[in-house]
N, C-alpha and C. Protein backbone atom coordinates (compact mmCIF):
# COMPACT_ATOMS: atom_id res chain seq x y z
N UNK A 1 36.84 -15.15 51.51
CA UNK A 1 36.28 -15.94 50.45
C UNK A 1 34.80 -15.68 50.33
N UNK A 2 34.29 -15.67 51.17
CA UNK A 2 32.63 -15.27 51.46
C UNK A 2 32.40 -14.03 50.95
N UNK A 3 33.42 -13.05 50.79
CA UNK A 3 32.82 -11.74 50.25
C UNK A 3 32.96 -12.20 48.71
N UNK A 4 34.29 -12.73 48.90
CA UNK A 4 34.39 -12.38 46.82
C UNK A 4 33.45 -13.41 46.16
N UNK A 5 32.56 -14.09 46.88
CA UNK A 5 31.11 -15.03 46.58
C UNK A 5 30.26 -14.44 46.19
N UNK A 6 30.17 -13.34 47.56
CA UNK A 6 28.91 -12.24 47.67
C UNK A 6 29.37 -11.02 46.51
N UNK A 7 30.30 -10.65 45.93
CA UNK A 7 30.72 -9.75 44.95
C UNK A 7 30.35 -10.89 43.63
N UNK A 8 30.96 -11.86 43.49
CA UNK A 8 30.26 -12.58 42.27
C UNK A 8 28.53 -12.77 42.04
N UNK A 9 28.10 -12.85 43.21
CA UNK A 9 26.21 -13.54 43.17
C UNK A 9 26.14 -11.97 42.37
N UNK A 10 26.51 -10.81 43.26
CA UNK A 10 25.66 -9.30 42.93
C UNK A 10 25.75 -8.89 41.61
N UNK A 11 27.29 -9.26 41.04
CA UNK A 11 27.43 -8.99 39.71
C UNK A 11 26.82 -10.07 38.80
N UNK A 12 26.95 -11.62 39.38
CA UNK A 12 25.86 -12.38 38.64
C UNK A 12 24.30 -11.69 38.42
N UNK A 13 24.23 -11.68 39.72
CA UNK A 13 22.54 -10.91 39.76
C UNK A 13 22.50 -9.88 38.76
N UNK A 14 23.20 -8.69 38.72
CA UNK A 14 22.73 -7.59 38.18
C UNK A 14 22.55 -8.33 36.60
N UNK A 15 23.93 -9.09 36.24
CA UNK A 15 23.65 -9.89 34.90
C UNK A 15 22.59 -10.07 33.95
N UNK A 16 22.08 -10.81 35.29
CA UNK A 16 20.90 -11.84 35.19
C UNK A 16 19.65 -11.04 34.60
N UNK A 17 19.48 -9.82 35.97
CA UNK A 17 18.25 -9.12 35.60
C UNK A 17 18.37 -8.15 34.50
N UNK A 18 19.46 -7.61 34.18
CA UNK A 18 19.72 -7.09 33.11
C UNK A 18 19.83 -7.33 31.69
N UNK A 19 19.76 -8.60 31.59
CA UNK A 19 19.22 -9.43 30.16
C UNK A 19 17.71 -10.02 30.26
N UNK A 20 17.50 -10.13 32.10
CA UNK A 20 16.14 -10.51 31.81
C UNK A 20 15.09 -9.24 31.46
N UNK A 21 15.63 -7.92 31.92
CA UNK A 21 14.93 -6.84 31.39
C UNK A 21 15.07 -6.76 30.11
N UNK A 22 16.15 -7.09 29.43
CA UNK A 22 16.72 -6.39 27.62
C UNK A 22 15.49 -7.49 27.50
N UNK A 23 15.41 -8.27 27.45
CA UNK A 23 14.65 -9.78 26.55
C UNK A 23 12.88 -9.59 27.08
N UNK A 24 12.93 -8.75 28.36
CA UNK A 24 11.23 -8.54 28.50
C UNK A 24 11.51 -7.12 27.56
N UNK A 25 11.75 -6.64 27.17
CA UNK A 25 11.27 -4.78 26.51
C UNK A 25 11.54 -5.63 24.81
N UNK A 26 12.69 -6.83 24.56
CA UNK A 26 12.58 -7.16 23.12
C UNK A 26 11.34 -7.63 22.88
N UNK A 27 10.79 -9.00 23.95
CA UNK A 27 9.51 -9.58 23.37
C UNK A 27 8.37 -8.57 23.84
N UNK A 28 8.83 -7.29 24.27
CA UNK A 28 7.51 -6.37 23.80
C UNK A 28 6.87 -5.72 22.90
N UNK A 29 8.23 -5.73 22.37
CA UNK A 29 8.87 -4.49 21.72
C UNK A 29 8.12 -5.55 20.03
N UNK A 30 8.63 -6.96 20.20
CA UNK A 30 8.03 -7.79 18.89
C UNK A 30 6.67 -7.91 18.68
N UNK A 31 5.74 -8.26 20.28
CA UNK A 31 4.29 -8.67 20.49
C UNK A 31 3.63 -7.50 20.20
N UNK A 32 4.22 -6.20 19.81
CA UNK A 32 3.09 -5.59 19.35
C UNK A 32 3.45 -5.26 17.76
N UNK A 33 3.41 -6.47 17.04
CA UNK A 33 3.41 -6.57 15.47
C UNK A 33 4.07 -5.72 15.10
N UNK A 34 3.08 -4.87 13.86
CA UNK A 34 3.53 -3.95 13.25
C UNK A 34 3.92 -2.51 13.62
N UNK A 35 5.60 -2.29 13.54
CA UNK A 35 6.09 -1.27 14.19
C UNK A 35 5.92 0.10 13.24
N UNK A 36 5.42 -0.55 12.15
CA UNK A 36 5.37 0.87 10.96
C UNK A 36 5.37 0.30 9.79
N UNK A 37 5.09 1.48 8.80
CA UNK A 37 4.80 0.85 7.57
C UNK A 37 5.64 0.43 6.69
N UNK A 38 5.49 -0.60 6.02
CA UNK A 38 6.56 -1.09 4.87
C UNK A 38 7.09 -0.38 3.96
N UNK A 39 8.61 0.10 4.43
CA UNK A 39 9.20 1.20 4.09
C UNK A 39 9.35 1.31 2.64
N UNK A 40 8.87 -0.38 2.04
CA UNK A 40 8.70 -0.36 0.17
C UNK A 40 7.23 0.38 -0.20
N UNK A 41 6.19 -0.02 0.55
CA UNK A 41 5.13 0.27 0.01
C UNK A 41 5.09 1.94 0.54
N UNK A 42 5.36 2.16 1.62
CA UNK A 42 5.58 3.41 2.34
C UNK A 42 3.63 3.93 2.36
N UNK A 43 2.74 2.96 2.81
CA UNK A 43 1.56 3.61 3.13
C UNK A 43 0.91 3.23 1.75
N UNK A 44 1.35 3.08 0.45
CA UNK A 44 0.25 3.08 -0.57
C UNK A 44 -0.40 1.63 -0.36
N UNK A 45 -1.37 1.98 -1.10
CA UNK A 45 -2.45 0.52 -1.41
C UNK A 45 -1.52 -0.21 -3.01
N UNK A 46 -1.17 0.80 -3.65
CA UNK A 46 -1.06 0.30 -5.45
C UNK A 46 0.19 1.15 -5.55
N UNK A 47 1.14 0.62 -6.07
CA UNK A 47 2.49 1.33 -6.33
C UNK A 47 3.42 0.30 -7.47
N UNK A 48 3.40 1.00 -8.41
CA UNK A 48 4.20 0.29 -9.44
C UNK A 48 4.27 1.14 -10.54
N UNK A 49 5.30 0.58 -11.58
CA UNK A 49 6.22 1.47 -12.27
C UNK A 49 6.45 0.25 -13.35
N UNK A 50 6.36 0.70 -14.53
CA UNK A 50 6.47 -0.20 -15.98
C UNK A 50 6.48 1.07 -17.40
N UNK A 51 7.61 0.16 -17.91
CA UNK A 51 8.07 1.00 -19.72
C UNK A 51 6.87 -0.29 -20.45
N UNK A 52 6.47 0.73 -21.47
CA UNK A 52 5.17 0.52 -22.69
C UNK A 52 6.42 0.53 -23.39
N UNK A 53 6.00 -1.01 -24.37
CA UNK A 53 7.18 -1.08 -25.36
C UNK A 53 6.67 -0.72 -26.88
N UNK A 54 5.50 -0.92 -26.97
CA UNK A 54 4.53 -1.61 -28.01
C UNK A 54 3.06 -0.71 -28.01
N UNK A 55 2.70 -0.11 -29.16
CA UNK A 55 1.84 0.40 -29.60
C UNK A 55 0.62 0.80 -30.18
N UNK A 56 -0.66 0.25 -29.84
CA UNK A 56 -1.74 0.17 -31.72
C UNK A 56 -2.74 1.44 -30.84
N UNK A 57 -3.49 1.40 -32.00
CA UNK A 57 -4.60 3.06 -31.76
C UNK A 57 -5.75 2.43 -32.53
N UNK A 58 -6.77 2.32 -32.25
CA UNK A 58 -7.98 2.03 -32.52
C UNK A 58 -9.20 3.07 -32.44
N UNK A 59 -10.18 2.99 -33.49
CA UNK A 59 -11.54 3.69 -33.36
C UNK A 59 -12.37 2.49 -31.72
N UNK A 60 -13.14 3.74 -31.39
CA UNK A 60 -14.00 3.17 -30.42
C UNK A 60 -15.40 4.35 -29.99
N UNK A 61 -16.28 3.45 -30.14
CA UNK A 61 -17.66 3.69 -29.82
C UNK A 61 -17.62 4.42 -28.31
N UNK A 62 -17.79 5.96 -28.34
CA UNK A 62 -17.99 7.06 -27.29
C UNK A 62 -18.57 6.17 -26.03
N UNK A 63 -20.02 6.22 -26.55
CA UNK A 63 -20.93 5.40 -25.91
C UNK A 63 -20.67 4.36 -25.11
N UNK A 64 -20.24 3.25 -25.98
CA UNK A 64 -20.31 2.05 -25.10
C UNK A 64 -18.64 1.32 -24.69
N UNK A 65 -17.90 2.33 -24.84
CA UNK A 65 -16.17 1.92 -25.34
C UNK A 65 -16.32 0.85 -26.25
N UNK A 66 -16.82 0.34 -26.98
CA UNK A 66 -16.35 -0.77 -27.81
C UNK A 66 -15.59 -0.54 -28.94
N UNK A 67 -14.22 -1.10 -28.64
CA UNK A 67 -13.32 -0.79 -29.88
C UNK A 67 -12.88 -1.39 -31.05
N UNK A 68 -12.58 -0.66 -32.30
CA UNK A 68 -12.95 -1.95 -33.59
C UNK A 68 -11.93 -0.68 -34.13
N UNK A 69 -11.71 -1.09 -35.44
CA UNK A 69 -10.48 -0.88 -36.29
C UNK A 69 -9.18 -0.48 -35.65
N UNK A 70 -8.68 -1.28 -35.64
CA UNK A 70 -7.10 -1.14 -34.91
C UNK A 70 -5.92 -0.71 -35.80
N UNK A 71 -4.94 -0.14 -35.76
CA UNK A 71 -3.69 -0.15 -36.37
C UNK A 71 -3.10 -1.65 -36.41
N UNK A 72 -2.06 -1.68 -37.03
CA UNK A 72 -1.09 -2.64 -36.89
C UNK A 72 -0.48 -2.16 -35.24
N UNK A 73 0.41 -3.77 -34.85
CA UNK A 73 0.71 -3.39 -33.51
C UNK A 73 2.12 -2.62 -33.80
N UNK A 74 2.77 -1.32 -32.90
CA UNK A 74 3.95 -1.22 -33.77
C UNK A 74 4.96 -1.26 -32.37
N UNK A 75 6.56 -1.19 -32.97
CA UNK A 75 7.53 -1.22 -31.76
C UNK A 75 7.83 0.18 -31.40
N UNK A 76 7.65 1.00 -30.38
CA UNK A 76 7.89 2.26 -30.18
C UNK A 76 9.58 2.52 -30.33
N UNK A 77 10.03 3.26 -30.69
CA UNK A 77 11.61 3.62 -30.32
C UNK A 77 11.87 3.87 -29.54
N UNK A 78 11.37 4.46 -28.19
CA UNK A 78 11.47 4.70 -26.81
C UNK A 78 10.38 4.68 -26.12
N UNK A 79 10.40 3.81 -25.16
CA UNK A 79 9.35 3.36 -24.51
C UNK A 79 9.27 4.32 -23.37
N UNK A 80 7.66 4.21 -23.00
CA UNK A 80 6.92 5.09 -22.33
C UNK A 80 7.16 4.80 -21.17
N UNK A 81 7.08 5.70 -20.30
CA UNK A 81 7.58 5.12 -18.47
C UNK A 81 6.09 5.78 -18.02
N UNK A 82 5.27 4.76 -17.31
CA UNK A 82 4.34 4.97 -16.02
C UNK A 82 4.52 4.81 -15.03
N UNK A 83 4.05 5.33 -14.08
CA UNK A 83 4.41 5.30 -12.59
C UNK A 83 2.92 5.91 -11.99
N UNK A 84 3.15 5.00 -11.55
CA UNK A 84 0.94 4.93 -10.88
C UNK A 84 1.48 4.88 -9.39
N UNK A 85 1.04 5.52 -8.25
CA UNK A 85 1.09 5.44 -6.89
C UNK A 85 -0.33 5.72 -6.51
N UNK A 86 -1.58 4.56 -5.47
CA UNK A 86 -2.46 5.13 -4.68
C UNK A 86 -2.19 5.20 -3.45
N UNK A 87 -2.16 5.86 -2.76
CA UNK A 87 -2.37 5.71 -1.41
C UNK A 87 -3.48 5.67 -0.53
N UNK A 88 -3.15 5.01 0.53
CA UNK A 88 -4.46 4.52 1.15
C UNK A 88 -5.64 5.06 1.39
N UNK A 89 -5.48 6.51 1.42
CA UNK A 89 -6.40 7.57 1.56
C UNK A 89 -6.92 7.40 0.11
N UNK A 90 -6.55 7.02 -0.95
CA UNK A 90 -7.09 7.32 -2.31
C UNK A 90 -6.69 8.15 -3.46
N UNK A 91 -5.86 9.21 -2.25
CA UNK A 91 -5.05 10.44 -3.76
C UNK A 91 -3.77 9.33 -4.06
N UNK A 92 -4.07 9.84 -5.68
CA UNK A 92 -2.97 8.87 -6.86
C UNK A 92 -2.46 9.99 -7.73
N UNK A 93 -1.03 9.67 -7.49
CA UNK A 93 -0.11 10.24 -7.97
C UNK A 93 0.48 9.80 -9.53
N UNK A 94 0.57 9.94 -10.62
CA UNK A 94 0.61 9.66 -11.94
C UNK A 94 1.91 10.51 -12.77
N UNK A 95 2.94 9.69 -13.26
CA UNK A 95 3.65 9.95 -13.43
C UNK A 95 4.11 9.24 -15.16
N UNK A 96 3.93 9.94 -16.11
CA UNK A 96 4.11 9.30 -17.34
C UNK A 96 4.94 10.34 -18.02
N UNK A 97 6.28 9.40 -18.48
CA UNK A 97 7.77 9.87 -19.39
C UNK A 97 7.88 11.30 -18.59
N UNK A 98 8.16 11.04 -17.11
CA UNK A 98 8.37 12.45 -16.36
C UNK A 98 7.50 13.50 -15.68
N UNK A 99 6.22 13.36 -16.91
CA UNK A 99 5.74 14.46 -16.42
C UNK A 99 4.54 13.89 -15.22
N UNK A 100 4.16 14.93 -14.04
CA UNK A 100 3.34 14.62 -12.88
C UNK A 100 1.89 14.95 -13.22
N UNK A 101 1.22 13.89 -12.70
CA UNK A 101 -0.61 14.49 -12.61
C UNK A 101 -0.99 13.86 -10.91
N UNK A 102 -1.66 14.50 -10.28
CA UNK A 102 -2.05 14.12 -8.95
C UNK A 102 -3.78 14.22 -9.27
N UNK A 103 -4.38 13.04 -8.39
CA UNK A 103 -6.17 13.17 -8.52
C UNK A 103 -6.26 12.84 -7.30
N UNK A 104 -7.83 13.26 -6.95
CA UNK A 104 -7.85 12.51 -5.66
C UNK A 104 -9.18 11.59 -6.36
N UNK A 105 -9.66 11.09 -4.95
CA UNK A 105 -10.18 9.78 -5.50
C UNK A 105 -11.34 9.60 -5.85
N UNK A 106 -12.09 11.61 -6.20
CA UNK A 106 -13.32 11.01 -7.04
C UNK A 106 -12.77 11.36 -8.32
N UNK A 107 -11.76 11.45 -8.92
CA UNK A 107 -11.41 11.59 -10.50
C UNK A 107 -11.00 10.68 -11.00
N UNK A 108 -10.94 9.47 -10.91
CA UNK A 108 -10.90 7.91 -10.87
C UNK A 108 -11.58 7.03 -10.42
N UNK A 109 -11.65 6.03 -11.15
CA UNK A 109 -12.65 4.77 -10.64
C UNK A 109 -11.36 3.19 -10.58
N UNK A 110 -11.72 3.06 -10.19
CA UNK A 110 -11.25 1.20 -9.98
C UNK A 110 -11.90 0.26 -10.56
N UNK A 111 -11.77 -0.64 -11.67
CA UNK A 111 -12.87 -1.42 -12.42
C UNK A 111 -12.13 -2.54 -12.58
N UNK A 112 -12.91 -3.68 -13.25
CA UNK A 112 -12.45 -4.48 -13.77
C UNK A 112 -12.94 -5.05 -15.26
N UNK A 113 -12.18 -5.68 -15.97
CA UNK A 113 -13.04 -5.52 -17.24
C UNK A 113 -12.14 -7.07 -17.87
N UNK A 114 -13.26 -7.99 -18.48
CA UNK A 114 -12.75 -9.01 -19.14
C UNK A 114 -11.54 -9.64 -20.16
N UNK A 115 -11.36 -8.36 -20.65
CA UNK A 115 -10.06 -8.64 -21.49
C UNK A 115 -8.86 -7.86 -20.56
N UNK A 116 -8.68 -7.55 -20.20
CA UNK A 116 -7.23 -7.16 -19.37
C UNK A 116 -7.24 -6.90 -18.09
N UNK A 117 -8.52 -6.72 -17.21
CA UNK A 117 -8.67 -7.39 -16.12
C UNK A 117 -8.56 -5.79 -14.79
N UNK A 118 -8.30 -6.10 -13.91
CA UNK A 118 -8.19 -5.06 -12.84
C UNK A 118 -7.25 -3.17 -13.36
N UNK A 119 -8.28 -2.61 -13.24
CA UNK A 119 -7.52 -1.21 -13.67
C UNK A 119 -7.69 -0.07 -12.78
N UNK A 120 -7.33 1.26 -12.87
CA UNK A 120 -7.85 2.19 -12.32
C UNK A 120 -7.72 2.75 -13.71
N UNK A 121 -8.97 3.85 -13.62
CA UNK A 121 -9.47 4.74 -15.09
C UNK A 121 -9.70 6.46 -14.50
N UNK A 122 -8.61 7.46 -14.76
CA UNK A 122 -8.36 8.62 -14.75
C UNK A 122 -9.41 9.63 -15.81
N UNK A 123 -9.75 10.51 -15.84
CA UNK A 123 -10.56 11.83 -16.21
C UNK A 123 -10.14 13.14 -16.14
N UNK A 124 -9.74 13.39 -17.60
CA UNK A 124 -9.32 15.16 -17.12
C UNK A 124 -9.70 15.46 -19.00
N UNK A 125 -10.59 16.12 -18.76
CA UNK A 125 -11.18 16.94 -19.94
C UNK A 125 -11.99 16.24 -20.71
N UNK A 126 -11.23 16.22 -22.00
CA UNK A 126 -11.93 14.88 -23.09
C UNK A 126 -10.81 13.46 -23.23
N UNK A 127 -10.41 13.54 -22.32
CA UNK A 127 -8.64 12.57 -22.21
C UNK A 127 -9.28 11.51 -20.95
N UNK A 128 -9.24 10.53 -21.32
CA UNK A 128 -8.99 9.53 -20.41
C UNK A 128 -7.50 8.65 -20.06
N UNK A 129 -7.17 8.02 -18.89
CA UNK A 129 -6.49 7.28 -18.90
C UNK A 129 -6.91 5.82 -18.42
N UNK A 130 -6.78 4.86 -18.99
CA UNK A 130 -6.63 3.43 -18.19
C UNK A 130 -5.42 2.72 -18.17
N UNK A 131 -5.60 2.20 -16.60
CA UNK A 131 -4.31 1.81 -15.97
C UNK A 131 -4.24 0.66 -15.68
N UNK A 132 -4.06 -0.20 -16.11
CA UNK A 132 -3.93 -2.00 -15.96
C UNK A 132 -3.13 -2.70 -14.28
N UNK A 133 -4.29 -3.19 -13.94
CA UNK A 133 -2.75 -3.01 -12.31
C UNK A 133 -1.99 -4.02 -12.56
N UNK A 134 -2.24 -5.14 -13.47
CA UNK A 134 -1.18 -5.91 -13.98
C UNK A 134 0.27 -5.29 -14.38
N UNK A 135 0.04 -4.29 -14.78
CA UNK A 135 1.80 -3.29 -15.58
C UNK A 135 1.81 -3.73 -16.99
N UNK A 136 0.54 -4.54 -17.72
CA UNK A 136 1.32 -5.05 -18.53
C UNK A 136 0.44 -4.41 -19.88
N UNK A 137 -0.24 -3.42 -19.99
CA UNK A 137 -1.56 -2.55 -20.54
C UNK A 137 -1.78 -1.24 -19.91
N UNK A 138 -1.70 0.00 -20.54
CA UNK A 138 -2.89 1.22 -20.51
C UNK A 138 -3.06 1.72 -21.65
N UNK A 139 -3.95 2.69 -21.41
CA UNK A 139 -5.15 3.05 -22.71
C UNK A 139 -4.95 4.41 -22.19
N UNK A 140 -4.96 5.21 -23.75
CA UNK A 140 -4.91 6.61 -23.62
C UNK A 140 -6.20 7.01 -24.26
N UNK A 141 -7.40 7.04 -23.93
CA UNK A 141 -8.72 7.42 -24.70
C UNK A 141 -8.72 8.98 -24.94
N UNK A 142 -8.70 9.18 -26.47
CA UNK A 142 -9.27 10.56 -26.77
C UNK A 142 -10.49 10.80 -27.40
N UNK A 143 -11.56 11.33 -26.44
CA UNK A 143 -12.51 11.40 -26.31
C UNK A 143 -12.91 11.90 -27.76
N UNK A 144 -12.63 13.67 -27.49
CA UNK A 144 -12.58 14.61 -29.02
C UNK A 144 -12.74 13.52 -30.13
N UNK A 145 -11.47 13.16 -30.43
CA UNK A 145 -11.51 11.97 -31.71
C UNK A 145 -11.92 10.56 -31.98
N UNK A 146 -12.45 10.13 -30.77
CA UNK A 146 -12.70 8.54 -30.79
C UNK A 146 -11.88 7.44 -30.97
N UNK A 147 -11.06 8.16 -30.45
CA UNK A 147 -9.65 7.45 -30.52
C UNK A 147 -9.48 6.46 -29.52
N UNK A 148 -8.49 5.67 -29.13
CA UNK A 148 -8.01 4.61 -28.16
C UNK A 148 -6.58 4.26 -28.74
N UNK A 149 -5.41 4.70 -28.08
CA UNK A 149 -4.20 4.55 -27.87
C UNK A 149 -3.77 3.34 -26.96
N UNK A 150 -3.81 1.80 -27.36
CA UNK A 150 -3.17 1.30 -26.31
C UNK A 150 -1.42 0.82 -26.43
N UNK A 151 -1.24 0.68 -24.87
CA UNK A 151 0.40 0.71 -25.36
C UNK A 151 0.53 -0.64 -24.55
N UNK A 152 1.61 -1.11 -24.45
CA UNK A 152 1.79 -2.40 -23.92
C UNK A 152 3.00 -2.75 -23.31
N UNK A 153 3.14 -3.69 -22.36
CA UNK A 153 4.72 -3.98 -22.07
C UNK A 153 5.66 -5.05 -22.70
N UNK A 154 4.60 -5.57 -23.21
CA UNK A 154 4.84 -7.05 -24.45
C UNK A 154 4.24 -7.16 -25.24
N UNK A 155 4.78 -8.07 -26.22
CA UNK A 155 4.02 -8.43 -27.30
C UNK A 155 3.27 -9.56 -26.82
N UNK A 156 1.99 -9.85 -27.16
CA UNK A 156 1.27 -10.69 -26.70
C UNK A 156 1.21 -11.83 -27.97
């Protein structure tokens, strides 16, 4: 009887320490937070994706952007797909109705501006882009013509 005691304690024992090891390597394994990056954001700072439903084009002052004569607002027949990615390092990946543009992060600025609020603003030639981080606004500025293309995700 004394052995099959001593065969139960050893296999109790090994039990014992063998969950008390699994449960010391889990709460280690938890206490050091973050195990990696959020496999949604996957490392970016800014990542989002929105269809432009809605359309107007306006004159605007080179100089100071101030924009004045607008179109009527109109309904596009197929809406525009953006896809803006920064990553933490700063290169932003730009993706509009398919096609790819990559910058790094002195060909863009980050601003904010009173009527539509937090953006990032792209540069390539006489073409600007502004990017609303709301999703719900960007601006296609053509420099050449004095143009301003904005598109929208709603009607406001």
């Amino acid at each position: 009887m004394f052995d099959s005691f001593k065969m139960i304690s050893k296999t109790a024992l090994f039990r014992a320490s063998f969950f008390a090891v699994l449960s010391a390597i889990l709460l280690s394994l938890t206490a050091c937070g973050d195990l990696g990056p959020n496999p949604h954001a996957n490392g970016a700072r800014y990542n989002r994706s929105s269809n432009y439903y809605y359309v107007e084009t306006c004159s605007y002052n080179i100089v100071s952007y101030a924009v004045y004569a607008c179109s009527e607002l109109e309904s596009l027949s197929r809406p525009n797909h953006v896809s803006l990615r920064v990553d933490s390092d700063g290169f932003a990946s730009l993706e509009i109705n398919g096609d790819h543009y990559y910058y790094m992060e002195s060909e863009y600025v980050e601003g904010y501006d009173d009527e539509f609020g937090s953006f990032f603003h792209f540069y390539q030639d006489d073409d600007e882009l502004t990017i609303y981080k709301d999703g719900y606004t960007f601006a296609y500025w053509n420099r050449f013509e004095g143009k301003v293309t904005f598109y929208y995700y709603d009607f406001f």
